[in-house]
C-alpha atoms as a PDB file:
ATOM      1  CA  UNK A   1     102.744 118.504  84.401  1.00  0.00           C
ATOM      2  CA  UNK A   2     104.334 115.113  85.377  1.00  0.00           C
ATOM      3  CA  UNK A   3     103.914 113.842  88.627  1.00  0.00           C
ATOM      4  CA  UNK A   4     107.242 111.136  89.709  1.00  0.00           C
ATOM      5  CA  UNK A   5     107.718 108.914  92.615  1.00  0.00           C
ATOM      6  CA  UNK A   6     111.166 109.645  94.114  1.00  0.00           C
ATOM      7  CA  UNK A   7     113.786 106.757  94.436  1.00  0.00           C
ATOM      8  CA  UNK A   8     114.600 106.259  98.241  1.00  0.00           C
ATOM      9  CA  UNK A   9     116.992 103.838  99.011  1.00  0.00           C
ATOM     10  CA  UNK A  10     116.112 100.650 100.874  1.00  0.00           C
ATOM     11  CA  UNK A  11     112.146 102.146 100.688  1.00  0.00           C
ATOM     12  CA  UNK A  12     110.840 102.055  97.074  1.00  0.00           C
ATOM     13  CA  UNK A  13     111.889  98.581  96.287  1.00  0.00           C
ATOM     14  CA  UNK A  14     110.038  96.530  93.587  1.00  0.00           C
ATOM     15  CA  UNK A  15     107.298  95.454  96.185  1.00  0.00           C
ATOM     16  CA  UNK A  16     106.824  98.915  97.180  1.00  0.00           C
ATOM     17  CA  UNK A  17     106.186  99.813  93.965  1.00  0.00           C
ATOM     18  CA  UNK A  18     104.049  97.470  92.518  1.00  0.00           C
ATOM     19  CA  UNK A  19     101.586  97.444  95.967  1.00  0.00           C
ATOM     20  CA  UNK A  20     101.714 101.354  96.010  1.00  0.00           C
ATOM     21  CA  UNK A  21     100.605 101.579  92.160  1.00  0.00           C
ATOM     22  CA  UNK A  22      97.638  98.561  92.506  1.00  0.00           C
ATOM     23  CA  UNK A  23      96.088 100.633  95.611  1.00  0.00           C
ATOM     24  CA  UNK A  24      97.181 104.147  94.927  1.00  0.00           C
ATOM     25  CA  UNK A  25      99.085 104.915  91.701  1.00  0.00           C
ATOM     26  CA  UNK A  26      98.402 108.259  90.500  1.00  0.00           C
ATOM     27  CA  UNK A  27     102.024 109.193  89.181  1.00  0.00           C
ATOM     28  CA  UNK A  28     102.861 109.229  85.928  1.00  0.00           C
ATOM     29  CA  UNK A  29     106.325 107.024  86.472  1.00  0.00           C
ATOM     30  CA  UNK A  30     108.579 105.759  89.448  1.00  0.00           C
ATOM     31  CA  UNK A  31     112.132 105.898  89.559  1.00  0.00           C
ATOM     32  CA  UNK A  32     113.683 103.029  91.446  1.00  0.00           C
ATOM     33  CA  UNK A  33     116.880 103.616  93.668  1.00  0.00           C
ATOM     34  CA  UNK A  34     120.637 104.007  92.639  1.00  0.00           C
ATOM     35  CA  UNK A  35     122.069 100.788  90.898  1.00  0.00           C
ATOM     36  CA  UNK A  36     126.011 100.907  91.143  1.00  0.00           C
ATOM     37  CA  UNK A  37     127.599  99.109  88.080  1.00  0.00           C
ATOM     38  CA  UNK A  38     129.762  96.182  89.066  1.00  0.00           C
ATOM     39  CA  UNK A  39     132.590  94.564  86.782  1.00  0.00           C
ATOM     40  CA  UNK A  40     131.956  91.254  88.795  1.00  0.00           C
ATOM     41  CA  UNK A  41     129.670  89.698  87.157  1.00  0.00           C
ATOM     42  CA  UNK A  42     127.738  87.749  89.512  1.00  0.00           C
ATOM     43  CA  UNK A  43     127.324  91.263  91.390  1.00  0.00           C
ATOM     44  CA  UNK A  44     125.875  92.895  88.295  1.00  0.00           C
ATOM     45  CA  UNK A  45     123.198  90.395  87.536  1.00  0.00           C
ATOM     46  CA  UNK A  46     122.275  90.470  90.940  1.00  0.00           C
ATOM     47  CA  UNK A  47     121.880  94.680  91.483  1.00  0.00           C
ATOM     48  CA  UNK A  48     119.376  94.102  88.465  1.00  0.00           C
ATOM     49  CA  UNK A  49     117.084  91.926  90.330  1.00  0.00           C
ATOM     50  CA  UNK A  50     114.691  94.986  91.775  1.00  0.00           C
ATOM     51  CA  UNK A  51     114.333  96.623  87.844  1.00  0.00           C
ATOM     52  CA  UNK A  52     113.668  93.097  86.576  1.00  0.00           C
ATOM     53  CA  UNK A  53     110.425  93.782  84.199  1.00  0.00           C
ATOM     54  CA  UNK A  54     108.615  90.738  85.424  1.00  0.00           C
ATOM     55  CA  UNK A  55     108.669  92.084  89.123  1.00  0.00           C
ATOM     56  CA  UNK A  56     107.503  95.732  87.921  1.00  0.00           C
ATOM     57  CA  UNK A  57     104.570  95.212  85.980  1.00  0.00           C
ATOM     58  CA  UNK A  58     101.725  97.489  85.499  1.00  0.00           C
ATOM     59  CA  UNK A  59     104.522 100.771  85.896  1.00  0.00           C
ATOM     60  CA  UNK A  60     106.154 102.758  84.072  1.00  0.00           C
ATOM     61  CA  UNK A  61     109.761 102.029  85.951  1.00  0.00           C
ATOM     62  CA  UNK A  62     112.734 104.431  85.404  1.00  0.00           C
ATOM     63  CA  UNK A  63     116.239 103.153  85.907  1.00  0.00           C
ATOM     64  CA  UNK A  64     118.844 104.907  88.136  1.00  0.00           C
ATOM     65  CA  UNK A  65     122.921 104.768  87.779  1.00  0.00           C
ATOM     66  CA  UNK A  66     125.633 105.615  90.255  1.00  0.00           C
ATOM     67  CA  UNK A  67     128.791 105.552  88.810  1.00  0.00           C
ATOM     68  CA  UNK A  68     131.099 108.637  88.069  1.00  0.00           C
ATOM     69  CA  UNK A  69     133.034 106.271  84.858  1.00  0.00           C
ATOM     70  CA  UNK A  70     131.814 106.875  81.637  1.00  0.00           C
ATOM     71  CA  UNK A  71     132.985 103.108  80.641  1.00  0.00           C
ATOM     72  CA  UNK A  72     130.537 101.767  83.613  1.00  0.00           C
ATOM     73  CA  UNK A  73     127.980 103.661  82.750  1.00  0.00           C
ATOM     74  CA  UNK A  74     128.047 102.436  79.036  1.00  0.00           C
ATOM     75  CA  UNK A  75     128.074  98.417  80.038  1.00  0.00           C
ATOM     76  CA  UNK A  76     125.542  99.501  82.408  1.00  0.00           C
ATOM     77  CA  UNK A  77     123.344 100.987  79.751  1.00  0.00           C
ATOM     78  CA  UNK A  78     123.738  97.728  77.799  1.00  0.00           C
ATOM     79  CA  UNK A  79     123.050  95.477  80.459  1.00  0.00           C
ATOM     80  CA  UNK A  80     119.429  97.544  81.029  1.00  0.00           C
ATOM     81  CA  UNK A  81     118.808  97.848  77.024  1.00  0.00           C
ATOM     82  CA  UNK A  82     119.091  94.113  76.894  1.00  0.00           C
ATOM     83  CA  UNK A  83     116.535  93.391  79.425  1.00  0.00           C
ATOM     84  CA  UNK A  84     114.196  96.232  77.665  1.00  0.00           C
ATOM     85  CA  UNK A  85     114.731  99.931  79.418  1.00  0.00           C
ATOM     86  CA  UNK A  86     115.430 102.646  76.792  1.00  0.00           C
ATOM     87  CA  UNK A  87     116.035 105.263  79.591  1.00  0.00           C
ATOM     88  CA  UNK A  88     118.813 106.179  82.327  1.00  0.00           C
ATOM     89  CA  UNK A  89     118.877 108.224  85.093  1.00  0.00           C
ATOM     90  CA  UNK A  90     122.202 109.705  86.318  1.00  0.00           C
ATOM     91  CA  UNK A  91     122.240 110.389  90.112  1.00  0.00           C
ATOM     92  CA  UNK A  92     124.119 113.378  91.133  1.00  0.00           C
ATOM     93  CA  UNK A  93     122.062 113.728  93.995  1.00  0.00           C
ATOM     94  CA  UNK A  94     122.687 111.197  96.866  1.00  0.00           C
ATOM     95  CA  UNK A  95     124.615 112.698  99.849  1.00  0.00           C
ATOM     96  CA  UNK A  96     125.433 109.657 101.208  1.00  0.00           C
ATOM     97  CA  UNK A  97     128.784 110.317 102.894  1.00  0.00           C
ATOM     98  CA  UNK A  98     130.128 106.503 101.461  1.00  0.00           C
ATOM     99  CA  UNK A  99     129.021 107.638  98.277  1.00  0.00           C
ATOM    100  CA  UNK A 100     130.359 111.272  98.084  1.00  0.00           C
ATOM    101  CA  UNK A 101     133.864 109.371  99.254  1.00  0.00           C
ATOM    102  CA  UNK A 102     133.689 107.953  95.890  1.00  0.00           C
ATOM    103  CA  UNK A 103     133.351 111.182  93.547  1.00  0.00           C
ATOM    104  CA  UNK A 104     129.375 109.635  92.535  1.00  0.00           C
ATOM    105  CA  UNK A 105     126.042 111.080  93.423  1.00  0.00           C
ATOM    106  CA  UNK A 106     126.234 114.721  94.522  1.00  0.00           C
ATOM    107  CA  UNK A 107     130.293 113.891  95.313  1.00  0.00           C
ATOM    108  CA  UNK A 108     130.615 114.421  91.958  1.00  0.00           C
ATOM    109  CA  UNK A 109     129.512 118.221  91.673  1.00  0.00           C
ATOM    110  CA  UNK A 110     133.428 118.908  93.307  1.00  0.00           C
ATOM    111  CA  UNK A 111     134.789 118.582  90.034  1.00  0.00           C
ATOM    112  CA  UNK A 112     132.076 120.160  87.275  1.00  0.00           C
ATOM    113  CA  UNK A 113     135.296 119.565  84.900  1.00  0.00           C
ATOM    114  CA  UNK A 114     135.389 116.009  85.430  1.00  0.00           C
ATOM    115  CA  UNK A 115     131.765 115.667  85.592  1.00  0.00           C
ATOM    116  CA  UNK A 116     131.244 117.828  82.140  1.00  0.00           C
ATOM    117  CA  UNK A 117     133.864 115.773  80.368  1.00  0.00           C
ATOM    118  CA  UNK A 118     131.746 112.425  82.213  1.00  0.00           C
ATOM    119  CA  UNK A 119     128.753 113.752  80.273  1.00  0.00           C
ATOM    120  CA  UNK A 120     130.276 114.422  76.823  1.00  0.00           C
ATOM    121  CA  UNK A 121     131.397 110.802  76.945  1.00  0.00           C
ATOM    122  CA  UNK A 122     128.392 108.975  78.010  1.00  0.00           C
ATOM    123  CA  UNK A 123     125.961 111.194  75.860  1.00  0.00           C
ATOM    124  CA  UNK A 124     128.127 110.410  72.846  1.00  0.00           C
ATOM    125  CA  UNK A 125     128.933 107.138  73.065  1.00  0.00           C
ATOM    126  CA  UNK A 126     125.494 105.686  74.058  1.00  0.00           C
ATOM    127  CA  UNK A 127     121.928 105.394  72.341  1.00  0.00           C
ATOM    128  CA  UNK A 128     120.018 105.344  75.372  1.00  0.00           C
ATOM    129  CA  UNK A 129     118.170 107.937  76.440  1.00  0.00           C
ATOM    130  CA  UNK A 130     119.939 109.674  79.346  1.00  0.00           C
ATOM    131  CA  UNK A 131     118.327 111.429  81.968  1.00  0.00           C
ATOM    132  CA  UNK A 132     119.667 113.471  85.026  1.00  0.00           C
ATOM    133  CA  UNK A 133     118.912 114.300  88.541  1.00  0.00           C
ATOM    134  CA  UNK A 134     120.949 116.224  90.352  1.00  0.00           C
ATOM    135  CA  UNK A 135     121.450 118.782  93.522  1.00  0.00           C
ATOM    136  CA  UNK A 136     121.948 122.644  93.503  1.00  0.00           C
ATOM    137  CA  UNK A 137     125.900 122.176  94.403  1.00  0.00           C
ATOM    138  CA  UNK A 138     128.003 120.196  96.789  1.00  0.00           C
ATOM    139  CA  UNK A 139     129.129 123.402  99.001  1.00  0.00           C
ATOM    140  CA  UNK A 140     126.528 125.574  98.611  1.00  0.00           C
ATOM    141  CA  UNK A 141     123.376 125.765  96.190  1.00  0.00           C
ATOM    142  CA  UNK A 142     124.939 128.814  94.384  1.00  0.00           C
ATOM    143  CA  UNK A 143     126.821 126.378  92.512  1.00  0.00           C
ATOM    144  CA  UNK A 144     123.958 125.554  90.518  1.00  0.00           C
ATOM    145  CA  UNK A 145     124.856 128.149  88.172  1.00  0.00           C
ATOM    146  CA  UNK A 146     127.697 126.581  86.500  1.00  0.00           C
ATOM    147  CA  UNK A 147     126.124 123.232  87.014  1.00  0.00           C
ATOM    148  CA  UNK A 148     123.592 124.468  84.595  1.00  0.00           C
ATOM    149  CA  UNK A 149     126.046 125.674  82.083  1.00  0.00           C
ATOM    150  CA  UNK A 150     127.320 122.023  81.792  1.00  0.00           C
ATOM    151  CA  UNK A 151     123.454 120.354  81.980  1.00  0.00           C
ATOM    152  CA  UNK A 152     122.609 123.043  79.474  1.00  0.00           C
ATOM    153  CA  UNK A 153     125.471 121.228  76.616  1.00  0.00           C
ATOM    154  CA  UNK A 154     122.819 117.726  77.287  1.00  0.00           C
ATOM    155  CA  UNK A 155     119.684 116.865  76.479  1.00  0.00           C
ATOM    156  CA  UNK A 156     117.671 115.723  79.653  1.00  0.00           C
ATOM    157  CA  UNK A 157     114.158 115.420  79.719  1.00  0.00           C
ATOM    158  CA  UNK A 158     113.318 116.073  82.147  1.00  0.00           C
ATOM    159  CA  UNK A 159     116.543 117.731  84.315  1.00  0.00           C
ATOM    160  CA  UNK A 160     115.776 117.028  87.932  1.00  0.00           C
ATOM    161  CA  UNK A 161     116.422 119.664  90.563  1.00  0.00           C
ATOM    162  CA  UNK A 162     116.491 119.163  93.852  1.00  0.00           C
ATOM    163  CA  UNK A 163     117.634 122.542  95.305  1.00  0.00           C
ATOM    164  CA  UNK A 164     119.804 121.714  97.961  1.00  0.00           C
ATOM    165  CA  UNK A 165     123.279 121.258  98.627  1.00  0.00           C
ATOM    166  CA  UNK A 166     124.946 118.279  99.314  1.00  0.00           C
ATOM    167  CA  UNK A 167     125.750 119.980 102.805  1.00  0.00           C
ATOM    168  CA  UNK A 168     122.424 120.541 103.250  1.00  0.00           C
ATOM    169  CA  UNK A 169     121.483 117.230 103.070  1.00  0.00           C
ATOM    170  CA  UNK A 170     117.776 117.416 103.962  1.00  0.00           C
ATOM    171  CA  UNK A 171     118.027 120.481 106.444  1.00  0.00           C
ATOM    172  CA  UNK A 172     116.122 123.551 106.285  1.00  0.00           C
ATOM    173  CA  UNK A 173     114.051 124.440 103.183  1.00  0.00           C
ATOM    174  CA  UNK A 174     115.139 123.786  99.320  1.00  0.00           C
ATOM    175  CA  UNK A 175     116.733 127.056  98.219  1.00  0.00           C
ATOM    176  CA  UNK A 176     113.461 127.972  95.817  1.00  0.00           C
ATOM    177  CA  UNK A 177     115.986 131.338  94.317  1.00  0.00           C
ATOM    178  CA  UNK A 178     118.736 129.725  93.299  1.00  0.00           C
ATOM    179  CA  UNK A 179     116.106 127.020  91.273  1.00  0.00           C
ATOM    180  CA  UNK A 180     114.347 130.017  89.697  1.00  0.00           C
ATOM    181  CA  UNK A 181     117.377 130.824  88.188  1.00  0.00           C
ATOM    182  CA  UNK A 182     117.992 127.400  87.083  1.00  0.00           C
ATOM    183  CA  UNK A 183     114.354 127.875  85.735  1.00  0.00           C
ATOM    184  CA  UNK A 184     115.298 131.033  83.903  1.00  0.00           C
ATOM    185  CA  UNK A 185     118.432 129.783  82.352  1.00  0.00           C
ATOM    186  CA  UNK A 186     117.871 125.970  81.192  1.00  0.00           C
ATOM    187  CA  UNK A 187     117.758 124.802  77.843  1.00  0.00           C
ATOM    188  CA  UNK A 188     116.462 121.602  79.398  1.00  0.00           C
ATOM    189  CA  UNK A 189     112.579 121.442  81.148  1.00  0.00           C
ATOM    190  CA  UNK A 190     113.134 120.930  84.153  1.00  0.00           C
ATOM    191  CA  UNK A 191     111.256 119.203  87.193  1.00  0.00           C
ATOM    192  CA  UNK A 192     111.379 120.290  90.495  1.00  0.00           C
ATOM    193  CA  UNK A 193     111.748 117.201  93.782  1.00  0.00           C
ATOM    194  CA  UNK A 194     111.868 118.522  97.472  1.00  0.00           C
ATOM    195  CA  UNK A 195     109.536 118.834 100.121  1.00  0.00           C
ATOM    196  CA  UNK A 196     106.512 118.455  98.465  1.00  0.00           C
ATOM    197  CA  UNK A 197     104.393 116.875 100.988  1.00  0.00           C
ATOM    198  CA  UNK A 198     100.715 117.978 100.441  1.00  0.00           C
ATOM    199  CA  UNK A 199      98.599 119.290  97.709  1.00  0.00           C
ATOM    200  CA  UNK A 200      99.171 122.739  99.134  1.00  0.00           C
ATOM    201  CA  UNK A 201     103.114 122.596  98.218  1.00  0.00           C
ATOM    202  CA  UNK A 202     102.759 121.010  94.948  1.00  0.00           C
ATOM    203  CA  UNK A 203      99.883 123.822  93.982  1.00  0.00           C
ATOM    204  CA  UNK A 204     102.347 126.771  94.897  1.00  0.00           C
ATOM    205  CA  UNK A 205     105.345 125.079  92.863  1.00  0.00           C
ATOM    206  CA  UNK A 206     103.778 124.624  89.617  1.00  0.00           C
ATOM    207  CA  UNK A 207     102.040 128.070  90.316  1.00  0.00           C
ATOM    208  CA  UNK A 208     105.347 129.202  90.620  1.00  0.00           C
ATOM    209  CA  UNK A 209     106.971 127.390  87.929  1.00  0.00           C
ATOM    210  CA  UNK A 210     104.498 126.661  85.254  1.00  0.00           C
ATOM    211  CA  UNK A 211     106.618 125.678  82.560  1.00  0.00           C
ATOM    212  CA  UNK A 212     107.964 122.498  84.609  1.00  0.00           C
ATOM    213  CA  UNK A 213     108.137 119.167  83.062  1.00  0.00           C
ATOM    214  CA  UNK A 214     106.895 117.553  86.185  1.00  0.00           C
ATOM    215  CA  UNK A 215     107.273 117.204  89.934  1.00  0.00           C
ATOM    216  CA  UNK A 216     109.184 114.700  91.828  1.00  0.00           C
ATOM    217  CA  UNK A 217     107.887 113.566  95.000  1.00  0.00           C
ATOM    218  CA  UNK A 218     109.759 111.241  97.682  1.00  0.00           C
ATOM    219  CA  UNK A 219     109.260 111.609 101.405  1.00  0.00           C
ATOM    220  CA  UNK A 220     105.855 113.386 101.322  1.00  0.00           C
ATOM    221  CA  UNK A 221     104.843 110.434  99.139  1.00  0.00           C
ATOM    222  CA  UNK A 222     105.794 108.016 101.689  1.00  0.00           C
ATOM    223  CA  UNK A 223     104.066 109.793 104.322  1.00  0.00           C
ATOM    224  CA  UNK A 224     100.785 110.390 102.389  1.00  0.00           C
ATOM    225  CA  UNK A 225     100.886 106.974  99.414  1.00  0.00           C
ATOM    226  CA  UNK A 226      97.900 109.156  98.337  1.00  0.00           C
ATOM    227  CA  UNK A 227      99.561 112.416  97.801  1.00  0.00           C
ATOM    228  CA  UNK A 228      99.441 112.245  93.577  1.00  0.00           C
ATOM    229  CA  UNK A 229      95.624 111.143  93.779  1.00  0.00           C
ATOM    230  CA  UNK A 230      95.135 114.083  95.833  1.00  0.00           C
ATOM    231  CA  UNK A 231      97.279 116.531  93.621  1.00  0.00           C
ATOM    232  CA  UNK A 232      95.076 115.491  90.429  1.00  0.00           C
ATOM    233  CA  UNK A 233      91.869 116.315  92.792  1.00  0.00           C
ATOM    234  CA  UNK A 234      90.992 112.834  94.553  1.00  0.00           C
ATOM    235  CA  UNK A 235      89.866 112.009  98.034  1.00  0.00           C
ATOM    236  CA  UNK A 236      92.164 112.786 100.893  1.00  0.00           C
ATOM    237  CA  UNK A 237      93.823 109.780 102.693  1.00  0.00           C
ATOM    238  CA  UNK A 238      92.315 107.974 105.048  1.00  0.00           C
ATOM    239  CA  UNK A 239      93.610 106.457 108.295  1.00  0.00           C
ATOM    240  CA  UNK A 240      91.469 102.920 106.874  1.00  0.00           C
ATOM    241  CA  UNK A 241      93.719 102.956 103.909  1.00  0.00           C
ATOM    242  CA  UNK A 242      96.661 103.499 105.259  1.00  0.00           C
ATOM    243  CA  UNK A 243      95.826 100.839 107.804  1.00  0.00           C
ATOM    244  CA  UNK A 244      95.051  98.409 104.709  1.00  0.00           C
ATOM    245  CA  UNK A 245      97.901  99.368 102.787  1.00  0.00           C
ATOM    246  CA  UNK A 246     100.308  98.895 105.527  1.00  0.00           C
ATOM    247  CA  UNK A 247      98.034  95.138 106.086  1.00  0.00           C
ATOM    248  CA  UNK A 248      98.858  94.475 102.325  1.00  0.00           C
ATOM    249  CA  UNK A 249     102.745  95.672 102.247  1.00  0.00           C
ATOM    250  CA  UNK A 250     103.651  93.336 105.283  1.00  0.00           C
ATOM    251  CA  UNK A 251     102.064  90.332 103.530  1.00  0.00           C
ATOM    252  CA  UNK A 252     103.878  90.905 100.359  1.00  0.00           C
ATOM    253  CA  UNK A 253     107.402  91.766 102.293  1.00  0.00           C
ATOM    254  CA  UNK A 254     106.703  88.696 103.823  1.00  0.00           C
ATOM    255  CA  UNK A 255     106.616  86.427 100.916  1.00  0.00           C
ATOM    256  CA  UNK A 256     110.325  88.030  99.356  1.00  0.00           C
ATOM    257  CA  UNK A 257     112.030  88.659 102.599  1.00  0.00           C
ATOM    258  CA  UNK A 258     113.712  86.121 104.486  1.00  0.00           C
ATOM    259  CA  UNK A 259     112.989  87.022 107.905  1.00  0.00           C
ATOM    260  CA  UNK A 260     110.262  89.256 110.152  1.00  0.00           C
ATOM    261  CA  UNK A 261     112.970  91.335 111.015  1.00  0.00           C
ATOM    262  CA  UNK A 262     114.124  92.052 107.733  1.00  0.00           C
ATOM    263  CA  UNK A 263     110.026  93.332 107.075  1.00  0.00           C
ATOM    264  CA  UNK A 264     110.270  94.470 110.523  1.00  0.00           C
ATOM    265  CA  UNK A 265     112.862  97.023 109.802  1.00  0.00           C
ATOM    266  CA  UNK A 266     110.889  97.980 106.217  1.00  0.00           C
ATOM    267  CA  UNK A 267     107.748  98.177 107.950  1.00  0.00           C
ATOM    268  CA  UNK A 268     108.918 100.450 110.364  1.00  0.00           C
ATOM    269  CA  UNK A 269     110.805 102.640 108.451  1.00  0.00           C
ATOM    270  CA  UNK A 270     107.856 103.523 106.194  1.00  0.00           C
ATOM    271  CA  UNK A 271     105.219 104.177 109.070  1.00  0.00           C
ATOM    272  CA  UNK A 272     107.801 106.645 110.982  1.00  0.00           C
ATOM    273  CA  UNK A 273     106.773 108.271 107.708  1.00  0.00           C
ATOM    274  CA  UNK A 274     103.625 107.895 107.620  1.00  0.00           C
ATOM    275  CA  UNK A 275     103.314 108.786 111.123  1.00  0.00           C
ATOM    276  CA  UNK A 276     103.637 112.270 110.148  1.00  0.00           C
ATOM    277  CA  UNK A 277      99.346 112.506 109.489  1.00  0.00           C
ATOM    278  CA  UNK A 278      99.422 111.948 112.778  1.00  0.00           C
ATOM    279  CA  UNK A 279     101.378 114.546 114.518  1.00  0.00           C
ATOM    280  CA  UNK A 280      99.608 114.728 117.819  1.00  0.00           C
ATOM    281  CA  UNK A 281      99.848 110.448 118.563  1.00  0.00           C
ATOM    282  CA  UNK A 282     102.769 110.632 120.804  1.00  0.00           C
ATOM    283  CA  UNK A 283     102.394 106.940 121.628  1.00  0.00           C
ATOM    284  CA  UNK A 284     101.910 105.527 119.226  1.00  0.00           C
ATOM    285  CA  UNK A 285     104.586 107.179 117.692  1.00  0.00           C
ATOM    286  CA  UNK A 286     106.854 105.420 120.095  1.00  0.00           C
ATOM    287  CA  UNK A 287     105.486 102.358 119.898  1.00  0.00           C
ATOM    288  CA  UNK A 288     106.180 101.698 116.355  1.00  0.00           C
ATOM    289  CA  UNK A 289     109.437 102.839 117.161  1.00  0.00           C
ATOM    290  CA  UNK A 290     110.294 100.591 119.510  1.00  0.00           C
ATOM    291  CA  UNK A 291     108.753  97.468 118.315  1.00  0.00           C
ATOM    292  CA  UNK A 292     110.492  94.741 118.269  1.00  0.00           C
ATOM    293  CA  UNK A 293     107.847  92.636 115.724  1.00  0.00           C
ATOM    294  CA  UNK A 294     105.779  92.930 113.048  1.00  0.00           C
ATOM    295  CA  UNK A 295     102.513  92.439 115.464  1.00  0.00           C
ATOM    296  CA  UNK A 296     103.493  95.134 117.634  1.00  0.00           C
ATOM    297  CA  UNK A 297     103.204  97.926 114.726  1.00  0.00           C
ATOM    298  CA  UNK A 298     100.303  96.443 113.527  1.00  0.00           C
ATOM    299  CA  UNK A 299      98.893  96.374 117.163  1.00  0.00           C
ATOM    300  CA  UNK A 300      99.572 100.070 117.814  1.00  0.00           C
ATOM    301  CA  UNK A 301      98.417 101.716 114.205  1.00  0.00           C
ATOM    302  CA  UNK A 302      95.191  99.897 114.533  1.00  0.00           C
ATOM    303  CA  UNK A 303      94.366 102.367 117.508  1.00  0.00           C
ATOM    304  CA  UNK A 304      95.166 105.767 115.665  1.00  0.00           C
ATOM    305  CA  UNK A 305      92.432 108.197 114.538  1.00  0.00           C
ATOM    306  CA  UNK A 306      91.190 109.099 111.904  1.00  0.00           C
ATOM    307  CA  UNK A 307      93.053 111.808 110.312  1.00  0.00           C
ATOM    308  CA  UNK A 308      92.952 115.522 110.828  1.00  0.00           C
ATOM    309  CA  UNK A 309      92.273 117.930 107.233  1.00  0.00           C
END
């Protein structure tokens, strides 16, 4: 079974990446966040820039598309051909409200009509491999019924589920029934993404669902960068690690990132995360929320224990 690092937007950039798979690794592929296809040029070339092969070497980097225009998605798919990807990812999954405004990401579920005649085109007219990840509905996840009727006319491998709505957003538990049926009823393999944040979860998914292509793992692999490592039977994280890795992602932000508060704002976004091993440091907790540099994360982490198995 595959294990996948989970695109999150404005997280797992191209520096991300590349530090996470030198220290940790451990998955099988990454798939880096949503590009929306631009006809202005300028703006095109430059929403490349993170997927660039020279800045992702040593991974195995999937490539992700927003667009709900078959004609977009097919200069898209040259442009990424052309600098050497042979595989796209549809996102049907963001619930973003800007995005849903625009009938893309999970917006698109509305109209399975529109979405199913989307497919036919870009399947047919392309010689890329396409790939899709998508959410259980938009309303509700009983949606995902029909949604697999449509998936089930494509060949994705893997089909990515995460089984939520897009009104759930990322509220209350993935709705494990209604991807069991999905399970039951795919021509596709599928692979399962949501709230897999230990070894524990991951072990009662693919006991559940052996047959899955892989696993998808976001969040719980920001909050624990050694989550696959453990999966596969590795040593648990360590507060050290974390510490180092943290140490090692500010220098690199550093050198790509115009300003401390643009790595600032990175930083701290990834150890409010990672904060999560530490449930009981209040503080410190606080602290790294309301720092207002670089030095006063690093100043507070430095003092948290080591953590609790």
């Amino acid at each position: 079974m595959n294990l996948y690092f989970a695109p999150l937007e404005g997280v797992t950039s191209c520096t991300y990446r590349t530090t996470h798979a030198k220290i940790f690794g451990g998955c099988e592929a990454y798939y880096a966040p949503f590009i929306t296809p631009s006809d202005i040029e300028r703006f095109s070339i430059k929403s490349l820039r993170d997927v660039m092969p020279e800045k992702n070497q040593g991974i195995d980097l999937k490539v992700q598309v927003l667009t709900c225009q078959s004609e977009s998605f097919k200069k898209f798919a040259e442009k990424v051909k052309s600098i050497g990807y042979n595989e796209v990812n549809i996102n049907l999954g963001c619930p973003s409200g800007t995005v849903v405004k625009k009938n893309r990401g999970s917006g698109f579920l509305r109209t399975p009509e529109e979405l199913d005649r989307f497919l036919y085109e870009v399947y047919s007219e392309n010689d890329i491999k396409i790939t899709i990840k998508t959410r259980a509905g938009f309303f509700n996840t009983s949606e995902l019924d029909n949604l697999i009727e449509i998936y089930n006319k494509y060949p994705s491998v893997p089909l990515i589920i995460h089984p939520r709505s897009r009104e759930d957003y990322y509220k209350g538990e993935p709705d494990n029934d209604a991807f069991k049926r999905a399970y039951e009823i795919s021509k596709n393999k599928l692979c399962y993404n949501g709230n897999i944040f230990s070894r524990d979860d991951y072990i009662q998914i693919s006991e559940e669902f052996p047959m899955l292509e892989g696993v998808m793992i976001g969040r719980g692999a920001i909050a624990n960068p050694a989550i696959f490592r453990e999966i596969k039977g590795g040593a648990p994280l360590t507060t050290s690690e974390l510490i180092e890795f943290s140490d090692i992602l500010i220098e690199n932000y550093t050198k790509v990132l115009v300003s401390e508060h643009y790595v600032l704002n990175k930083i701290k976004e990834i150890w409010l995360l990672m904060m999560l091993n530490f449930p009981e440091e209040k503080k410190i907790l606080k602290a790294v929320k309301k720092a207002s540099k670089v030095m006063d994360i690093v100043t507070a982490v430095n003092n948290l224990p080591e953590i609790k198995r």
